[in-house]
Protein backbone atom coordinates (compact mmCIF):
# COMPACT_ATOMS: atom_id res chain seq x y z
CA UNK A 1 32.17 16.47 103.19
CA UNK A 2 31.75 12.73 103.39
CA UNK A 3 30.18 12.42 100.16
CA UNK A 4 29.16 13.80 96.61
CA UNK A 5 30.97 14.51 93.65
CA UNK A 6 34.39 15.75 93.13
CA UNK A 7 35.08 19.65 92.68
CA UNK A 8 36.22 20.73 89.32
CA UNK A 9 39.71 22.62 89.21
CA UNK A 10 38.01 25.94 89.10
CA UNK A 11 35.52 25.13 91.75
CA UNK A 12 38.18 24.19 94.08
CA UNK A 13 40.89 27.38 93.07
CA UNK A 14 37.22 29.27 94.02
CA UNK A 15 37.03 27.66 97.20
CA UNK A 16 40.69 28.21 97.98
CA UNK A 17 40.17 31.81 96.92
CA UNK A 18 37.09 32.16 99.64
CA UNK A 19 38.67 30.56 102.62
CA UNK A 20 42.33 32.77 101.96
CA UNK A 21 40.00 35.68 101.97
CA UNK A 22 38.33 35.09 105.09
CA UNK A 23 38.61 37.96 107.71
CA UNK A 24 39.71 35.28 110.46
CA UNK A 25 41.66 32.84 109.46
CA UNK A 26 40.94 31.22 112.63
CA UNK A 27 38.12 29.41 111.06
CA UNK A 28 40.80 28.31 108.17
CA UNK A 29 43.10 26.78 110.78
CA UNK A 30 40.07 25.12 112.26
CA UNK A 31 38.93 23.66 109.25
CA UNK A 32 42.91 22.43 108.45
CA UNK A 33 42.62 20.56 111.75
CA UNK A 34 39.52 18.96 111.20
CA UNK A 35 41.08 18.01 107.55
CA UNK A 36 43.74 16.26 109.58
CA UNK A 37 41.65 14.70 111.70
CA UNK A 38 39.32 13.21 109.19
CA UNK A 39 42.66 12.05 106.82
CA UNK A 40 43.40 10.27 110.15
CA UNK A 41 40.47 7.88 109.53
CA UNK A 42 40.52 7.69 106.20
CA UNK A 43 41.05 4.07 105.79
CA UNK A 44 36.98 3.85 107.39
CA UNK A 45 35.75 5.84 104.55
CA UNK A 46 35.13 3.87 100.82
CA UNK A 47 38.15 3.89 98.46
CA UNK A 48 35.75 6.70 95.74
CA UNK A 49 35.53 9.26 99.01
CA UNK A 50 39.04 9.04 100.34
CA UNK A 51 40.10 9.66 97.23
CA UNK A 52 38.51 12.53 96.47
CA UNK A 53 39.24 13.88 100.19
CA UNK A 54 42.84 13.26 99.53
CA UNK A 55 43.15 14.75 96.27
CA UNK A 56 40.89 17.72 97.70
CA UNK A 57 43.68 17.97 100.43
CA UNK A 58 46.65 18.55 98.69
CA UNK A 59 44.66 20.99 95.92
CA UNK A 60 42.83 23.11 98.59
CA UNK A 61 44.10 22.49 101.94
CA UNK A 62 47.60 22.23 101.52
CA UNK A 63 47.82 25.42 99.90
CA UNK A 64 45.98 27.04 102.82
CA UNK A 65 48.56 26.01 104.95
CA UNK A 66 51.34 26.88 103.47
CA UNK A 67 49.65 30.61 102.70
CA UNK A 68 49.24 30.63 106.58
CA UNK A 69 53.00 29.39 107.13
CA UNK A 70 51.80 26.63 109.47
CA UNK A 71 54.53 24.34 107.91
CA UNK A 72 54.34 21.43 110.82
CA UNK A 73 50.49 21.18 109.59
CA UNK A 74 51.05 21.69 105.87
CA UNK A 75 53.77 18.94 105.97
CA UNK A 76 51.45 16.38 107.97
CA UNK A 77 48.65 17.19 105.32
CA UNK A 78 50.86 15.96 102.45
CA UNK A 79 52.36 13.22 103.77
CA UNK A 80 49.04 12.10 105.02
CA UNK A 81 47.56 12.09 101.63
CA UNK A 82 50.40 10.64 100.19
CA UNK A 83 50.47 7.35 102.30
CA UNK A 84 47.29 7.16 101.14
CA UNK A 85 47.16 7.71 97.59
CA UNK A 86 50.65 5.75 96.98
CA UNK A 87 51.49 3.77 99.69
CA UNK A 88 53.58 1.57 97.93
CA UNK A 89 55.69 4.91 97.01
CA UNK A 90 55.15 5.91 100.67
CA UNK A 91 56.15 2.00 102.70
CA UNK A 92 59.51 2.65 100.47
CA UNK A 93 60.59 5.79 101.04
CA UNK A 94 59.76 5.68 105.08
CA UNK A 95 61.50 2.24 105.21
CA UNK A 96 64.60 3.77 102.88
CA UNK A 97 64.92 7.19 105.03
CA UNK A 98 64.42 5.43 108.62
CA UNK A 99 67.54 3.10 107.67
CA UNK A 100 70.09 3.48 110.82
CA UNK A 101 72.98 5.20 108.67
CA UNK A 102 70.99 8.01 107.69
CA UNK A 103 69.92 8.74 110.87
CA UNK A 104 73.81 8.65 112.02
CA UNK A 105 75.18 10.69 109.44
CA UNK A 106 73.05 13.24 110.39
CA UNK A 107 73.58 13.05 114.04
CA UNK A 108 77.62 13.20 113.34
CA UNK A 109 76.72 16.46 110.85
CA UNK A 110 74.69 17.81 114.16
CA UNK A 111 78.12 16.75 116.28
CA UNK A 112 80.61 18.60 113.54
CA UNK A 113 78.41 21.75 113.12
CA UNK A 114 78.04 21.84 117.68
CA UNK A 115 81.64 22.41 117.98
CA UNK A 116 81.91 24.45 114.75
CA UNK A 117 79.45 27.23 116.65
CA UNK A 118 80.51 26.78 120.50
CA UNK A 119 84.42 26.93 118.94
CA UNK A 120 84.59 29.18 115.87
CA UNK A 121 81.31 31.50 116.38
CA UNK A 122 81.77 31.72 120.02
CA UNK A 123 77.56 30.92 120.59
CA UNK A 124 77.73 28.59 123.96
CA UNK A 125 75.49 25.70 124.16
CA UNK A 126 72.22 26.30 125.87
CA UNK A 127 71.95 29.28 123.84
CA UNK A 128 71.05 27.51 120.55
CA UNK A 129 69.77 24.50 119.83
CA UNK A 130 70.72 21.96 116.79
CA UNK A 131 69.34 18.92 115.69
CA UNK A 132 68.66 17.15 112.57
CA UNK A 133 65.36 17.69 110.14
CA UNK A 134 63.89 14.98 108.29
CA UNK A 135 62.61 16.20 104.89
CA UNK A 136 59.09 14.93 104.83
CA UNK A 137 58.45 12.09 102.83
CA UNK A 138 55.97 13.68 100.04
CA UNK A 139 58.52 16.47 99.81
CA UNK A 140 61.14 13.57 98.25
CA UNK A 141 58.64 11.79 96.40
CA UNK A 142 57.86 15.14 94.31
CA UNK A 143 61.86 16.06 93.78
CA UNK A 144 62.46 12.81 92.31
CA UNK A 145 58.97 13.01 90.62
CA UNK A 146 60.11 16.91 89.46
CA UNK A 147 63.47 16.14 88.49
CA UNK A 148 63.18 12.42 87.57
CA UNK A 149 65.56 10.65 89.60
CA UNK A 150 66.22 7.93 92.09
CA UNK A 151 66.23 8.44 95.67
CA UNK A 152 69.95 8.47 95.74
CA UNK A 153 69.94 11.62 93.51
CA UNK A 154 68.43 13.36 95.90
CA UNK A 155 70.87 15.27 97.66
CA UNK A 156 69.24 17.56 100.56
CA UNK A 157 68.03 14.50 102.65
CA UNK A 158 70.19 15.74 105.09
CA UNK A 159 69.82 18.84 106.89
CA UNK A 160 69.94 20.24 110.30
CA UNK A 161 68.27 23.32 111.84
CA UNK A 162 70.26 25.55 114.10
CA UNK A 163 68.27 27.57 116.30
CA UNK A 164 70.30 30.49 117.54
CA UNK A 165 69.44 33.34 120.56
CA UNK A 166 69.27 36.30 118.05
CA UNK A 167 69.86 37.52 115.02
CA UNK A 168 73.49 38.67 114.94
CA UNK A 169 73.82 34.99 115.77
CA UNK A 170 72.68 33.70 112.55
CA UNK A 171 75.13 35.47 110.23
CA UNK A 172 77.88 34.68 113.09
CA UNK A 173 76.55 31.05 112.56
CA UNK A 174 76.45 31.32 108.74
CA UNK A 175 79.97 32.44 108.69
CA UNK A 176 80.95 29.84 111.39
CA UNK A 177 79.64 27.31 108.97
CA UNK A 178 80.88 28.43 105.64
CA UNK A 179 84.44 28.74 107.14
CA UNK A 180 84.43 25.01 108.15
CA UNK A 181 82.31 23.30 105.37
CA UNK A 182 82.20 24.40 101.49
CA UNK A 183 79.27 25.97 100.56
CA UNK A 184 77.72 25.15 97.37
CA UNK A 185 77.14 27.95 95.25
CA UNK A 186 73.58 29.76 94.74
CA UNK A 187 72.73 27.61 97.45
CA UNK A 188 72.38 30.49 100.11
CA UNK A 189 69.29 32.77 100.20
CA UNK A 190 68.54 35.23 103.36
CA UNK A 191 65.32 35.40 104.21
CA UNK A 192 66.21 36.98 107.53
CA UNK A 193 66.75 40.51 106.04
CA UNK A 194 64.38 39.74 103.01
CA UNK A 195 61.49 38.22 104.91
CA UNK A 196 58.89 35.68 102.29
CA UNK A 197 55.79 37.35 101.91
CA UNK A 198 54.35 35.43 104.44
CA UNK A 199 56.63 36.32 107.07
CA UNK A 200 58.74 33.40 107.40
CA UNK A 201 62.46 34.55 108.21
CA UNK A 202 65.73 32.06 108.06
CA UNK A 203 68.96 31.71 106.45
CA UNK A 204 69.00 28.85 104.27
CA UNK A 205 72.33 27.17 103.24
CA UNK A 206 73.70 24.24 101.59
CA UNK A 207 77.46 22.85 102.16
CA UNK A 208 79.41 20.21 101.33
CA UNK A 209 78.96 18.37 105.08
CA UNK A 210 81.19 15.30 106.30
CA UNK A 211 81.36 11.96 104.00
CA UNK A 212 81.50 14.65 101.13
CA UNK A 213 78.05 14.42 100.94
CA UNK A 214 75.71 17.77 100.48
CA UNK A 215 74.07 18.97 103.93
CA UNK A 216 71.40 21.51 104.18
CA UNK A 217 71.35 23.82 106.89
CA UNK A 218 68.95 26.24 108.15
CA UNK A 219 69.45 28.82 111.00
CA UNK A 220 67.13 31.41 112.74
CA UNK A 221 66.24 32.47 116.45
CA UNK A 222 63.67 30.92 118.51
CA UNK A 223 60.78 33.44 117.42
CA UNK A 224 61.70 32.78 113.97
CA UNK A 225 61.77 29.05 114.78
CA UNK A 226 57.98 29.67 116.39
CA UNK A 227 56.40 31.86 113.84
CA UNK A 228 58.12 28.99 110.92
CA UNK A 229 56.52 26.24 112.49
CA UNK A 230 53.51 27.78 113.61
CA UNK A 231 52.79 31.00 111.27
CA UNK A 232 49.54 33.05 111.95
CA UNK A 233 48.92 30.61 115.28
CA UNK A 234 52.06 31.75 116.59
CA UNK A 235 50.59 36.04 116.68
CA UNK A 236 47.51 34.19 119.23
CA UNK A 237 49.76 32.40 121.07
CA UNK A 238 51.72 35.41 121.79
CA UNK A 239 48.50 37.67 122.51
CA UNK A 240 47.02 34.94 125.05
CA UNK A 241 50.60 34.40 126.74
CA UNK A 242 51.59 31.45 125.96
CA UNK A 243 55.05 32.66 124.23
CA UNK A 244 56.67 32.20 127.96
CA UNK A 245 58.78 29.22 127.52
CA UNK A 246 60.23 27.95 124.53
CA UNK A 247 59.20 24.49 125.78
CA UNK A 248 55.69 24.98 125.91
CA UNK A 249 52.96 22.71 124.20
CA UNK A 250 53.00 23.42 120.45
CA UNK A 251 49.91 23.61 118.18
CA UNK A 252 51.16 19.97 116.25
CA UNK A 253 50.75 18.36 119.89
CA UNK A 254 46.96 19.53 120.06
């Protein structure tokens, strides 16, 4: 909608209610892209409507997404509305996480955790794949909102996703890991064996990483890594297949 008046809380939990219950949630992942698309060219639209279609976003939409496990989406949804609704908040976070030595303190975390698998695990490179994953930028602005604190209190900025060739491989990984870094305690959840409702699967882990500073680290396999990222798109994918090739055009390139 491009104009009218704003839903009320229970209109919108209604409307929420409606498109989660829809037989094909096709049409829900259409209507999340076209939500991108329009948040894309917000700026057009008068201050009163973007507003409203931001605020809409993150009550409705984003919710939707993260039902349907299309995290890539749901994260480009919120920090979407977010430089929009507080882009002074937003300018000072991006320019605060792009700064160079956060980027190389994660790439040297990346370097110590490579030679931690390949040596101590035994998992030879080109069977897993590690690199460094930003948190997304309305994801920190909530924690510090949530837990009132500055940005330096904020201590899972850094994290890296390990992306390993099968399952055995993720507890070899997680022990790998644990062995060389200090874990931090109740900081490690499986949700490989004790899959989240909507079928996401990982191991989640938080350790003490180099500089003494606290690293999180997530590892799965590659269908894991698909159906995370992708959730109910990845089961079409597979039918119409597309799953040949790790490398192949994901649904956030569309």
């Amino acid at each position: 909608r491009s104009s009218g008046r704003s839903l009320t809380r229970e209109e919108r939990l209604k409307l929420r209610a409606l498109l989660i219950a829809m037989t094909d949630a096709r049409v829900v992942i259409v209507k999340l892209a076209d939500r991108l698309q329009c948040l894309e060219t917000i700026q057009a639209l008068d201050t009163d409507t973007a507003t409203r279609i931001a605020e809409e976003t993150l009550s409705i939409y984003v919710p939707l997404a993260s039902r349907l496990g299309i995290w890539s989406l749901k994260t480009r949804l919120e920090d979407a509305c977010f430089a929009f609704l507080h882009p002074t908040e937003h300018a000072a976070l991006s320019a605060a996480l792009e700064r160079d030595e956060q980027k190389a303190a994660v790439m040297r975390a990346v370097e110590d955790i490579t030679r931690t698998l390949v040596t101590d695990a035994g998992i030879e490179r080109g069977f897993h794949d590690i690199y460094g994953r930003a948190k997304s930028l309305f994801s920190v602005h909530r924690k510090m909102l949530k837990k009132g604190v500055d940005l330096g209190d904020v201590h899972d900025l850094r994290a890296v996703r390990v992306i390993v060739d099968n399952e055995d491989d993720c507890y070899a990984a997680l022990e790998a890991i644990h062995a060389k870094f200090t874990p931090v305690a109740g900081k490690t959840k499986d949700y490989v064996r004790d899959a989240k409702v909507n079928g996401y699967q990982s191991l989640h882990t938080a350790v003490v990483g180099p500089e003494r500073k606290m690293l999180e680290v997530q590892i799965r396999t590659f269908d894991m890594h698909e159906e995370a990222e992708l959730g109910v798109c990845a089961h079409w994918r597979y039918k119409e297949g597309s799953k040949a090739g790790r490398k192949s055009r994901s649904y956030e390139q569309r």
